[in-house]
N, C-alpha and C. Protein backbone atom coordinates (compact mmCIF):
# COMPACT_ATOMS: atom_id res chain seq x y z
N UNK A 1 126.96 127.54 105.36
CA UNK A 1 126.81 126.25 104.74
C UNK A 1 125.64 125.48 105.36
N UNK A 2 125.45 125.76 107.12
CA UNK A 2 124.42 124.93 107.07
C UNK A 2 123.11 125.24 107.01
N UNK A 3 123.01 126.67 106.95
CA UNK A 3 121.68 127.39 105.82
C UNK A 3 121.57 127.04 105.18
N UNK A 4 122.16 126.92 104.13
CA UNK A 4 122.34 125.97 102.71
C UNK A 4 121.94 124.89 102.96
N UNK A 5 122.12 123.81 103.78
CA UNK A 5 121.62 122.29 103.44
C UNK A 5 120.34 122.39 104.47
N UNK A 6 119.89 123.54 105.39
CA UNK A 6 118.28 124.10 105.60
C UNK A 6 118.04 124.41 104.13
N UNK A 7 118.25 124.67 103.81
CA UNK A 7 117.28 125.09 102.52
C UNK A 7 117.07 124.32 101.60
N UNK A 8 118.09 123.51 101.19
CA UNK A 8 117.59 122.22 100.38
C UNK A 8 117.12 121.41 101.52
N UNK A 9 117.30 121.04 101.90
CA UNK A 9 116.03 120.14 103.23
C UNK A 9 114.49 120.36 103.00
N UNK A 10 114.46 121.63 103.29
CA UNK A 10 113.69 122.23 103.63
C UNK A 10 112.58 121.97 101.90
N UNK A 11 113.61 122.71 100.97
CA UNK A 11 112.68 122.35 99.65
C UNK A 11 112.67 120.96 99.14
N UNK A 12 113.06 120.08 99.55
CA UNK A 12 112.50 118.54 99.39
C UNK A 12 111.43 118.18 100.12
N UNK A 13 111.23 118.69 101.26
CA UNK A 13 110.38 118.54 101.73
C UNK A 13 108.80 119.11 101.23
N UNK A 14 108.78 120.11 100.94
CA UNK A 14 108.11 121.01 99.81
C UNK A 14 107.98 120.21 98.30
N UNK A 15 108.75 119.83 98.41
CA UNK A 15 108.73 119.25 96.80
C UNK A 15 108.40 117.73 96.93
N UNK A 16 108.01 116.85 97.90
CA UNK A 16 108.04 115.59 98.42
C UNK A 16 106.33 115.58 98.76
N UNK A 17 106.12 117.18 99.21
CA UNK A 17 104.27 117.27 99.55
C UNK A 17 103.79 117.60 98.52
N UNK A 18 104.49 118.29 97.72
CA UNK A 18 103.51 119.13 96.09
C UNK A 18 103.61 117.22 95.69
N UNK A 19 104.54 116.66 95.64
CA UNK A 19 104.26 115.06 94.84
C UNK A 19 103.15 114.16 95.21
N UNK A 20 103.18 114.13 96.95
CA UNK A 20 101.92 113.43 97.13
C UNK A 20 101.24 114.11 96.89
N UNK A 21 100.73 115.55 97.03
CA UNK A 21 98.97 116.06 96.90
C UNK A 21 98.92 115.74 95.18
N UNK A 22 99.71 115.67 94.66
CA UNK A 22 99.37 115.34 92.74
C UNK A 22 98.95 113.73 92.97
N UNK A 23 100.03 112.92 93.46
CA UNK A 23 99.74 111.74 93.26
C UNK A 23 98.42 111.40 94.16
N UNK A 24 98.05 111.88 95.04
CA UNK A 24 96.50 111.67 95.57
C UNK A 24 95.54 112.18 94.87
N UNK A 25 95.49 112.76 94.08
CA UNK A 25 94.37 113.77 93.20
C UNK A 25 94.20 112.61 92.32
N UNK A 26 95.46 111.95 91.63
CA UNK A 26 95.29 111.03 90.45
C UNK A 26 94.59 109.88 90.99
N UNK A 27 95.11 109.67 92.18
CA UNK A 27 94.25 108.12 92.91
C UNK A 27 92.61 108.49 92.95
N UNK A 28 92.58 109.65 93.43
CA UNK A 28 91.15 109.98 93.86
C UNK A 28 90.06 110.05 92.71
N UNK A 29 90.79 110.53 91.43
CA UNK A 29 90.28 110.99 90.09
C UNK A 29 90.14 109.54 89.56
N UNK A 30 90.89 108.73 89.33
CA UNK A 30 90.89 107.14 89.35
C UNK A 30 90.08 106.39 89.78
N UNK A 31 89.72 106.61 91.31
CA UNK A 31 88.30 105.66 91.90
C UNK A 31 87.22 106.67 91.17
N UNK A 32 87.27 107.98 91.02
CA UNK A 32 85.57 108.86 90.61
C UNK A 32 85.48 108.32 89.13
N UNK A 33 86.56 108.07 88.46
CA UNK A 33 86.34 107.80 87.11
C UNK A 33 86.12 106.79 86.43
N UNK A 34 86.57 105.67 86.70
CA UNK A 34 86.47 104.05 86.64
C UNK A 34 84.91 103.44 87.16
N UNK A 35 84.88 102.70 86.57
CA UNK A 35 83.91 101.82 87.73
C UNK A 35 84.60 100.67 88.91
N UNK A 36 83.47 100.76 89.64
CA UNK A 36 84.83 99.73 90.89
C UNK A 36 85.15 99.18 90.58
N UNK A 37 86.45 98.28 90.70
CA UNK A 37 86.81 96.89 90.50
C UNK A 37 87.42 96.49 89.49
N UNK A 38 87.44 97.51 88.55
CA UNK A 38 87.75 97.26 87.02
C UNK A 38 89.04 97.03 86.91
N UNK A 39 89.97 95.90 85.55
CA UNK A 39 91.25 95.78 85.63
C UNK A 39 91.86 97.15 85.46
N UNK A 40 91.06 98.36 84.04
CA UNK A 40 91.64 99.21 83.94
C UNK A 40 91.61 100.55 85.48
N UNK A 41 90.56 100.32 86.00
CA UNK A 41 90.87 101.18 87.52
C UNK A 41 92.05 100.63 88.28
N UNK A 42 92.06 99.53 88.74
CA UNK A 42 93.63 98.92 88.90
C UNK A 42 94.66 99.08 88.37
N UNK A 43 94.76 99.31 87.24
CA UNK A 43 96.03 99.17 86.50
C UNK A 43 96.35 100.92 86.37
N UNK A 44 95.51 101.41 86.48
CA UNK A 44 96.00 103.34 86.54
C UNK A 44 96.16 103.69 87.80
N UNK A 45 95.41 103.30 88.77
CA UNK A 45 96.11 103.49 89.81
C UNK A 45 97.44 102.99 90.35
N UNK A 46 98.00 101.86 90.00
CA UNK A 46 99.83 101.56 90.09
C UNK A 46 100.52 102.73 90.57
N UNK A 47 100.76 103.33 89.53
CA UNK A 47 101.41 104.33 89.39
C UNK A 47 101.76 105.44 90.43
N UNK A 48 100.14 106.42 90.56
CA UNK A 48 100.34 107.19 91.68
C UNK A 48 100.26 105.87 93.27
N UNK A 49 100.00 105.59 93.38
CA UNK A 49 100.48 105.27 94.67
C UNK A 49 102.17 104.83 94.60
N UNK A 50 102.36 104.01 93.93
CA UNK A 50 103.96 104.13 93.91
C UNK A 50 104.32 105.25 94.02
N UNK A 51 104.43 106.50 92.82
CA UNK A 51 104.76 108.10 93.38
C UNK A 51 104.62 108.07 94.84
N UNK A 52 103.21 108.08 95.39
CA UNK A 52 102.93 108.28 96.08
C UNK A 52 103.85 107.99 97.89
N UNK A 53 103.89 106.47 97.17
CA UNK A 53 105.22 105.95 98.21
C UNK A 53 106.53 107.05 98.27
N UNK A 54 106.99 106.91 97.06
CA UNK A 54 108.32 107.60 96.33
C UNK A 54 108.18 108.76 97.18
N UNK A 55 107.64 109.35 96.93
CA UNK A 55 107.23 111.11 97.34
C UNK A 55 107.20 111.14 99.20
N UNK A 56 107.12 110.21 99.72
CA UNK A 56 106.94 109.53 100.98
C UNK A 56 107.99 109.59 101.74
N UNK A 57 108.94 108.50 100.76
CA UNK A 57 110.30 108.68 101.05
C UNK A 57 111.16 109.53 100.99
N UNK A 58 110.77 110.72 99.80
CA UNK A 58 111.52 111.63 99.87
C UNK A 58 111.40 112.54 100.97
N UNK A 59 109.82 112.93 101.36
CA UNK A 59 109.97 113.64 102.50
C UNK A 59 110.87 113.23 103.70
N UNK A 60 110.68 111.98 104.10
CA UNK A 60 110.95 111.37 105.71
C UNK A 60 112.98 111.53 105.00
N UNK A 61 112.98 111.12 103.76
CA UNK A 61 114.99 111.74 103.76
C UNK A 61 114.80 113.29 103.60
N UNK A 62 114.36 113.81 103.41
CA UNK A 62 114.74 115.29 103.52
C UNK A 62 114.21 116.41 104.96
N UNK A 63 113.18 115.54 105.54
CA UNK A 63 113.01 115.88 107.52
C UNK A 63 114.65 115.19 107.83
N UNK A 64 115.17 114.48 107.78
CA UNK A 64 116.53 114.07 107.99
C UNK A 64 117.29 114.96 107.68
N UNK A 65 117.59 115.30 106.39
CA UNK A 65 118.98 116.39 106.11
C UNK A 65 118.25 117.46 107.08
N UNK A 66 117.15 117.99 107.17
CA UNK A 66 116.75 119.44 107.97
C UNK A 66 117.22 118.76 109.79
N UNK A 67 116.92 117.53 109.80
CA UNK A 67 117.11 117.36 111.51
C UNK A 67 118.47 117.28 112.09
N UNK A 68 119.62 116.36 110.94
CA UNK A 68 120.71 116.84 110.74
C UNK A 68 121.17 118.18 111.17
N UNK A 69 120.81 119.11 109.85
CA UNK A 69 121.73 119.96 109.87
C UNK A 69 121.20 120.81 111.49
N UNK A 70 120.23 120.50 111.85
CA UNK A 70 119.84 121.14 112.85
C UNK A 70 120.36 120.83 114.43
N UNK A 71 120.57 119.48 114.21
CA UNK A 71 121.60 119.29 115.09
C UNK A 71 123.05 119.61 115.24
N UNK A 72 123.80 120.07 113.95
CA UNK A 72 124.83 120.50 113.93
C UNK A 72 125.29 121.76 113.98
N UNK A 73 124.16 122.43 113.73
CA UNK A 73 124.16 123.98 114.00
C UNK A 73 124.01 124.06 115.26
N UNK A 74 123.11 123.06 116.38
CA UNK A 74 122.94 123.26 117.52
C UNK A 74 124.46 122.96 118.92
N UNK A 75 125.01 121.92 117.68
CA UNK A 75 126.39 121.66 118.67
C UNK A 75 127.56 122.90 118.42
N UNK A 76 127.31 123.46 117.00
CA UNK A 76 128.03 124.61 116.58
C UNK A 76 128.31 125.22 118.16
N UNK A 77 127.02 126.12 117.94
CA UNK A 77 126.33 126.94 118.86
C UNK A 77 127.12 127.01 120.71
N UNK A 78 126.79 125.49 120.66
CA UNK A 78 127.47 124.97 122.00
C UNK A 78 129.13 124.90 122.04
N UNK A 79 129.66 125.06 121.47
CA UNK A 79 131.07 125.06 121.35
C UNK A 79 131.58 126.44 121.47
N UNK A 80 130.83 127.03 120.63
CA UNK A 80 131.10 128.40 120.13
C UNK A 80 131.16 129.39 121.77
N UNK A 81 129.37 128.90 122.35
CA UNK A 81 129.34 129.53 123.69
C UNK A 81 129.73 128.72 124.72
């Protein structure tokens, strides 16, 4: 079982970095494409940086379920021996 919640940990975390490297591509594609300053360069960028946040948070909660379960496998361990 606590392989199991390593492994979903583990793929949120994975799935939390594939979100930011998309949502940074869109920010980056956003300043090359716009001209500076513009309402519409502002207003498309919103978005990915919010993701960007979002995707943020998901990593730093899913390093948690992995640090978790990693601590509990580690007290396992200690009981056991």
């Amino acid at each position: 079982m606590i392989n199991n919640t390593l492994a979903i940990g583990m793929q949120g975390i994975q799935d939390g970095m594939y979100g930011m490297e998309n949502a940074a591509r869109k920010i980056a594609r956003a300043g090359a494409d716009g001209p500076q300053g513009s309402a519409e360069t502002g207003s498309s960028l919103i978005e990915p940086i919010m993701d960007l946040k979002l995707y943020e948070r998901s990593v730093e909660a899913s390093s948690q379920v992995v640090k978790v379960a990693d601590e509990t496998l580690g007290t396992l361990l200690d009981i056991v021996v």
